[in-house]
N, C-alpha and C. Protein backbone atom coordinates (compact mmCIF):
# COMPACT_ATOMS: atom_id res chain seq x y z
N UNK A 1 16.44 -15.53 3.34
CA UNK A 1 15.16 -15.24 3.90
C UNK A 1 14.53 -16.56 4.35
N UNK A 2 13.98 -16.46 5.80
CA UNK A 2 13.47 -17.73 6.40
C UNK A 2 12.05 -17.58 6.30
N UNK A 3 10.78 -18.20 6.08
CA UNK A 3 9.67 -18.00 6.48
C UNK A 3 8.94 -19.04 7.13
N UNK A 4 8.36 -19.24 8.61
CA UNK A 4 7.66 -20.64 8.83
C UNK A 4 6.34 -20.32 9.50
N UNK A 5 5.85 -21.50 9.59
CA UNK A 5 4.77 -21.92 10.58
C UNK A 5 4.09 -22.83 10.40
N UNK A 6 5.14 -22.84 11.88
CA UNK A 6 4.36 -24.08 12.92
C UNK A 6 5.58 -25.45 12.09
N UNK A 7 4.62 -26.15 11.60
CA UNK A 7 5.81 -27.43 11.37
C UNK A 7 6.33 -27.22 9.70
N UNK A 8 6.27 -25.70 8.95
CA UNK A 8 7.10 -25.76 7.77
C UNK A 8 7.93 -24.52 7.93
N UNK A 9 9.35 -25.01 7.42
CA UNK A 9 9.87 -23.81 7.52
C UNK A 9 10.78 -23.53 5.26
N UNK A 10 10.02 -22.48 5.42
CA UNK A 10 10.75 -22.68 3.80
C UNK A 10 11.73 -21.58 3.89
N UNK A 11 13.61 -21.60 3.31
CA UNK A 11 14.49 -20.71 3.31
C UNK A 11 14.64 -20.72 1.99
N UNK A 12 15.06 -19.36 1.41
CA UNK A 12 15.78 -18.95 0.31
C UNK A 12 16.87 -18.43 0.15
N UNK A 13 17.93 -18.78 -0.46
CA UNK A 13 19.37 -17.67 -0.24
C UNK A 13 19.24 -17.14 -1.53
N UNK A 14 19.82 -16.36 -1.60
CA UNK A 14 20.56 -14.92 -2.73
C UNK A 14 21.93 -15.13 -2.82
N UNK A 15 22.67 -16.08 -3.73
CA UNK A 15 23.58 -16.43 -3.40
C UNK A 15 25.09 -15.51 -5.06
N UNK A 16 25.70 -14.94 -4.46
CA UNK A 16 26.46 -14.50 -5.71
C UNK A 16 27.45 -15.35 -6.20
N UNK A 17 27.59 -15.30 -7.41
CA UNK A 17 28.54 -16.52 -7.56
C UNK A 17 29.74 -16.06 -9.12
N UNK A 18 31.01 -15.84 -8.81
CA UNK A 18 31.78 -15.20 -9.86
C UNK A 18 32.31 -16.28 -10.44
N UNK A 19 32.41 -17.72 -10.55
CA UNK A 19 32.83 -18.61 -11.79
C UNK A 19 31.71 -19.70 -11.55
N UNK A 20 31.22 -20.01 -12.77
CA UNK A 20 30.00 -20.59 -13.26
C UNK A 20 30.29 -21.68 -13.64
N UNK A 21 31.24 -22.46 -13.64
CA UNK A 21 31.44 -24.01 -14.22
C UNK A 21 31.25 -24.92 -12.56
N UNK A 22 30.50 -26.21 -12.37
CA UNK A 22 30.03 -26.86 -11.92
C UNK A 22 29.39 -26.44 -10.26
N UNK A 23 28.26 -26.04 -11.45
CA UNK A 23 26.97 -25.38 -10.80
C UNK A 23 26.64 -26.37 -9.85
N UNK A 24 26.41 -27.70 -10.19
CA UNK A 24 25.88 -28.78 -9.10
C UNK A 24 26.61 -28.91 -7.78
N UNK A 25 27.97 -28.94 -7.86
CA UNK A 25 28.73 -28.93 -6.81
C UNK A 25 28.58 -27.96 -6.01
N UNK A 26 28.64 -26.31 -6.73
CA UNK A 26 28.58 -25.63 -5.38
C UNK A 26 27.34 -25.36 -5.08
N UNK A 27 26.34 -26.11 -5.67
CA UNK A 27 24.41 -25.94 -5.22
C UNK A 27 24.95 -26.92 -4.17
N UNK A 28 25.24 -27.86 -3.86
CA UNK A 28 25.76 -29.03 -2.93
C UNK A 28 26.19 -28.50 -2.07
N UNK A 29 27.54 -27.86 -1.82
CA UNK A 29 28.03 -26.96 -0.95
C UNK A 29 27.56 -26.56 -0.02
N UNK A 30 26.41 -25.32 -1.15
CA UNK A 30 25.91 -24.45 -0.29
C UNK A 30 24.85 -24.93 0.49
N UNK A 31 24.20 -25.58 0.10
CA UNK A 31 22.98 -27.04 0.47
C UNK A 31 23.67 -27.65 1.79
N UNK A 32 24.70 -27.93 1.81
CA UNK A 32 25.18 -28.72 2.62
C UNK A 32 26.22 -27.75 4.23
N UNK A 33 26.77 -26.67 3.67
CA UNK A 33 26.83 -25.48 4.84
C UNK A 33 25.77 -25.06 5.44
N UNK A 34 24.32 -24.57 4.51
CA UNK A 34 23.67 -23.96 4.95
C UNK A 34 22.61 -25.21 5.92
N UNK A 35 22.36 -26.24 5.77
CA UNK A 35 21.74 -27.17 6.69
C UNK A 35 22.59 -26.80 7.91
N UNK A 36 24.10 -27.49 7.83
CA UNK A 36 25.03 -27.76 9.27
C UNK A 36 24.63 -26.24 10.12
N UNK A 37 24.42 -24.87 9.39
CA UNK A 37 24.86 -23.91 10.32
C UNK A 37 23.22 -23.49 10.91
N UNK A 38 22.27 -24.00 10.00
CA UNK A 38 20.87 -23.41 10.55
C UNK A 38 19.94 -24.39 10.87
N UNK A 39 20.04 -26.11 10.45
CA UNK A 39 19.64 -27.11 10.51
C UNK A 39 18.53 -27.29 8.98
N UNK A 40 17.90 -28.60 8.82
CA UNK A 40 17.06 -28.56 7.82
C UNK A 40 15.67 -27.75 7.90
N UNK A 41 15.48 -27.40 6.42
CA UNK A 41 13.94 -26.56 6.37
C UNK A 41 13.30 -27.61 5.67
N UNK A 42 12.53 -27.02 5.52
CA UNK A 42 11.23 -28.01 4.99
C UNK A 42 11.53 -27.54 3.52
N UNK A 43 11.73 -26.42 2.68
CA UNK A 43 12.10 -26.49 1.23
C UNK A 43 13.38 -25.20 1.71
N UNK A 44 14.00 -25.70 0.63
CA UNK A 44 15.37 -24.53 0.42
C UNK A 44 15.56 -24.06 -0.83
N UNK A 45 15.10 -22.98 -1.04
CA UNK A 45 15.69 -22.59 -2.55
C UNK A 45 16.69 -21.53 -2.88
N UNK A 46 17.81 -22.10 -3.55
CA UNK A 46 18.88 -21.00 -3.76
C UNK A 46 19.11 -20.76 -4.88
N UNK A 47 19.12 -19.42 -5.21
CA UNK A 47 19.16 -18.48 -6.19
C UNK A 47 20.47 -17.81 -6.44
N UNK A 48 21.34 -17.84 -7.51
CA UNK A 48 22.41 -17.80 -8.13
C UNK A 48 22.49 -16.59 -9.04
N UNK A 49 23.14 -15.88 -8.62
CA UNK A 49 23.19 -14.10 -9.29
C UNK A 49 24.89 -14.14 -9.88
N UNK A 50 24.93 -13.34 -11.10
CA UNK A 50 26.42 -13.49 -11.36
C UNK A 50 27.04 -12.49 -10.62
N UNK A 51 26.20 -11.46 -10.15
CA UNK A 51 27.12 -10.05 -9.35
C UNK A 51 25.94 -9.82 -8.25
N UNK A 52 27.01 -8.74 -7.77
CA UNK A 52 25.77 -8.00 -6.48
C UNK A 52 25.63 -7.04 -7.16
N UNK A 53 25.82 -6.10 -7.78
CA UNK A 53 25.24 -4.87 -8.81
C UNK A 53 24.30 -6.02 -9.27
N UNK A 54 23.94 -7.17 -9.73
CA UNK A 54 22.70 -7.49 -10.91
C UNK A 54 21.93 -7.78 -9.65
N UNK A 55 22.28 -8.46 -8.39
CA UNK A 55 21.23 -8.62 -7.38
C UNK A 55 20.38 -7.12 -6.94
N UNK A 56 21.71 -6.66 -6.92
CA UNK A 56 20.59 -4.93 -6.11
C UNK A 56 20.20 -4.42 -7.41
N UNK A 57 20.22 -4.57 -8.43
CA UNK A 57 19.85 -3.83 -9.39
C UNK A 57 18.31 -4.66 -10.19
N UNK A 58 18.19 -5.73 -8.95
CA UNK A 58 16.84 -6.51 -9.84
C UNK A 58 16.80 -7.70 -10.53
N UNK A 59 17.79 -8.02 -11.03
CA UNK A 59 17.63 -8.94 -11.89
C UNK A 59 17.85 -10.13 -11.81
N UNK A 60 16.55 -10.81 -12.82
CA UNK A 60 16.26 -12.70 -12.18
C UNK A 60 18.23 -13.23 -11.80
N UNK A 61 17.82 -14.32 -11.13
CA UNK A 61 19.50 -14.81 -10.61
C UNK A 61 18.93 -16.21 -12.59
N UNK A 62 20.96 -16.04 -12.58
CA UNK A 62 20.66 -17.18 -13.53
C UNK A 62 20.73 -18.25 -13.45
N UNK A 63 20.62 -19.04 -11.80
CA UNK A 63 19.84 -20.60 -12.03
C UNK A 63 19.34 -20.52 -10.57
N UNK A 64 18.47 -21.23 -10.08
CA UNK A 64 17.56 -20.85 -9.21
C UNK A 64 17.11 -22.90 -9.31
N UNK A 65 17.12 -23.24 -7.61
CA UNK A 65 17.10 -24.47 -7.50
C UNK A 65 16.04 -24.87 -6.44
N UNK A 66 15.10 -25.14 -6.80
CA UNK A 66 14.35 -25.37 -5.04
C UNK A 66 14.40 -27.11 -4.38
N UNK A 67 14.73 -27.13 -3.10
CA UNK A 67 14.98 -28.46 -2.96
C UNK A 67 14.25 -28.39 -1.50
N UNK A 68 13.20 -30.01 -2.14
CA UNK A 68 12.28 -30.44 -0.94
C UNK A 68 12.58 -31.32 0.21
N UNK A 69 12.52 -31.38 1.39
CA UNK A 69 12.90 -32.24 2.46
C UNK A 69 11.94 -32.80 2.99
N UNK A 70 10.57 -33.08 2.30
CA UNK A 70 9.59 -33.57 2.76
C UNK A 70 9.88 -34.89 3.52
């Protein structure tokens, strides 16, 4: 989800993720695909769900990262 205006643009992903050992790297990853393919936002926060049943079914993701580009 993108939301802006004018000169801020803040994105969030919903991101699923089935093996959980070095969380930092693929926060990096995805940090680092998701700039190249949409360019930088002004904050990015990505949210880490262990399934898509726990995403559609509601429930908080279990690590959630917001990162500023001020």
């Amino acid at each position: 989800m993108s939301f802006s205006n004018g000169a801020n643009r803040d994105t969030e992903l919903q991101v699923i993720v089935y093996q959980y050992c070095n969380i930092d790297e693929v926060i990096a990853e995805i940090e680092t695909e998701h700039n190249q393919i949409n360019g930088t936002p002004t904050t990015l926060t990505i949210n880490l769900h262990h399934s898509k049943l726990s995403f559609h079914n509601g429930y908080k993701p279990f690590y959630t990262t917001p990162i500023n580009y001020d």
